[in-house]
Protein backbone atom coordinates (compact mmCIF):
# COMPACT_ATOMS: atom_id res chain seq x y z
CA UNK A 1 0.00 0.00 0.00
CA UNK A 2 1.06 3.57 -0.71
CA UNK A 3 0.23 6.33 2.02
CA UNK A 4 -0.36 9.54 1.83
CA UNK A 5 0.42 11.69 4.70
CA UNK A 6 -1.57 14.38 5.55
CA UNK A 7 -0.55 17.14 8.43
CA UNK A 8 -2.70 20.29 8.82
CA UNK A 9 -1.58 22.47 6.71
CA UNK A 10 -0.35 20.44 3.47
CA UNK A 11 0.05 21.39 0.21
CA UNK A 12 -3.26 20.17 -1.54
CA UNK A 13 -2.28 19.87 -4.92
CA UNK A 14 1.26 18.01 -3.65
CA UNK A 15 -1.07 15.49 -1.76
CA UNK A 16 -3.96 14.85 -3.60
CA UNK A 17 -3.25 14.29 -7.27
CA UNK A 18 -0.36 11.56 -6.83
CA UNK A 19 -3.92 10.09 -4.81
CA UNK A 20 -6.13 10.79 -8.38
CA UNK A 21 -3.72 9.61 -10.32
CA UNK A 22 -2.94 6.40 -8.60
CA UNK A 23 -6.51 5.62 -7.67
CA UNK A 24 -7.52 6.08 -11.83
CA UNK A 25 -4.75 3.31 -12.16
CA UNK A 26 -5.98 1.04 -9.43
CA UNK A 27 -2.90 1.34 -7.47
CA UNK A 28 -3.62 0.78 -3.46
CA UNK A 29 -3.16 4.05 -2.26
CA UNK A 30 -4.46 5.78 1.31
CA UNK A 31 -4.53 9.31 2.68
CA UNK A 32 -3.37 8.97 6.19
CA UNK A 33 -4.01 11.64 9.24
CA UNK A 34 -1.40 12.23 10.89
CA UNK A 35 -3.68 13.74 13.93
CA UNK A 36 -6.07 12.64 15.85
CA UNK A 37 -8.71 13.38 13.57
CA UNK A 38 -9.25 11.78 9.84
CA UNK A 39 -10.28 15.79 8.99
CA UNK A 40 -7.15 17.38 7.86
CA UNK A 41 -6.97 21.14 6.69
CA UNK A 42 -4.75 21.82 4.04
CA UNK A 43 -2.60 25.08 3.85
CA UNK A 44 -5.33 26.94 1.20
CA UNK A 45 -8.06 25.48 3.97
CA UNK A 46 -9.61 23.00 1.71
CA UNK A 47 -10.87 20.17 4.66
CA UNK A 48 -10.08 16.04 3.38
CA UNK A 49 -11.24 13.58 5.26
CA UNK A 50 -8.22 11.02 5.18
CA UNK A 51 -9.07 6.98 4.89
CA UNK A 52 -7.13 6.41 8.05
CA UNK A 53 -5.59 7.50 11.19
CA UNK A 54 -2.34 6.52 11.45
CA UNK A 55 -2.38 4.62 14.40
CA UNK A 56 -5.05 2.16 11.86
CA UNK A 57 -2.03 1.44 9.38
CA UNK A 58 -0.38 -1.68 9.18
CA UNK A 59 3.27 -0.47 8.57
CA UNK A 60 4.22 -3.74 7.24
CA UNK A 61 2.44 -3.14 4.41
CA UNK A 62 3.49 0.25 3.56
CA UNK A 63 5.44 0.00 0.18
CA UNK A 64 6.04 4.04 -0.24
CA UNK A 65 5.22 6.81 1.64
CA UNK A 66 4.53 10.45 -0.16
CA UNK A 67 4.96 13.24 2.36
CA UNK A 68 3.58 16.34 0.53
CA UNK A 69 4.91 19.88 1.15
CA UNK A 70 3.12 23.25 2.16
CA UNK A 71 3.54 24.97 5.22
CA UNK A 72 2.75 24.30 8.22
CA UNK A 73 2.00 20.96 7.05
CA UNK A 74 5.83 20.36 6.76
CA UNK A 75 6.15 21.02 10.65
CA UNK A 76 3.42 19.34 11.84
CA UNK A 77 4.63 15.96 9.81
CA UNK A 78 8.40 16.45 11.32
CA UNK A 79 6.08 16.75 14.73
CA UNK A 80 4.60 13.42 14.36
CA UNK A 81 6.17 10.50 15.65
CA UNK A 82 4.83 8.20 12.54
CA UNK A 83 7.22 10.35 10.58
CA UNK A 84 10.12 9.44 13.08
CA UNK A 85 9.47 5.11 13.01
C-alpha cells in the first residue's frame, strides 16, 4: 500500500493528485491523518477527510510513503512520531 500523509496544513495539490492519479490506475493508495482526527486542513483550507488515522495502518504493508509539502504541514509531519518510526 502507498500512504499519503496528511498534516494540517499540506500542500493540496502536492497530496492529492499523486492520490487521483494512482486511484484512476488502481494502485492501493491511502490518505493517512497524521492527527487525531481523519479531517485534515490543508494550507489553502480546503478540509479532506483522510481513509485512516495513522495509528489504523499496518506499517508492514506500507510500500512508499509520499509526504507532501506546504507549510505548516511540513512542521506538523516532522512533529509526528509516525514520521520518526
Amino acid at each position: 500500500m502507498i500512504v499519503v500523509l496528511l498534516a494540517n496544513g499540506f500542500e493540496e495539490l502536492e497530496a492529492l493528485t499523486p492520490v487521483d492519479i494512482m486511484r484512476r490506475n488502481n494502485i492501493d493508495v491511502r490518505t493517512v491523518s497524521v492527527h487525531s482526527d481523519k479531517l485534515v486542513t490543508g494550507t489553502h483550507g480546503i478540509q479532506v477527510s483522510a481513509d485512516l488515522l495513522a495509528s489504523e495502518v499496518p506499517t508492514d504493508e506500507i510500500s512508499m510513503l509520499v509526504l507532501p509539502g506546504g507549510m505548516p504541514g511540513v512542521n506538523n509531519l516532522d512533529a509526528s512520531p509516525i514520521t520518526h518510526r
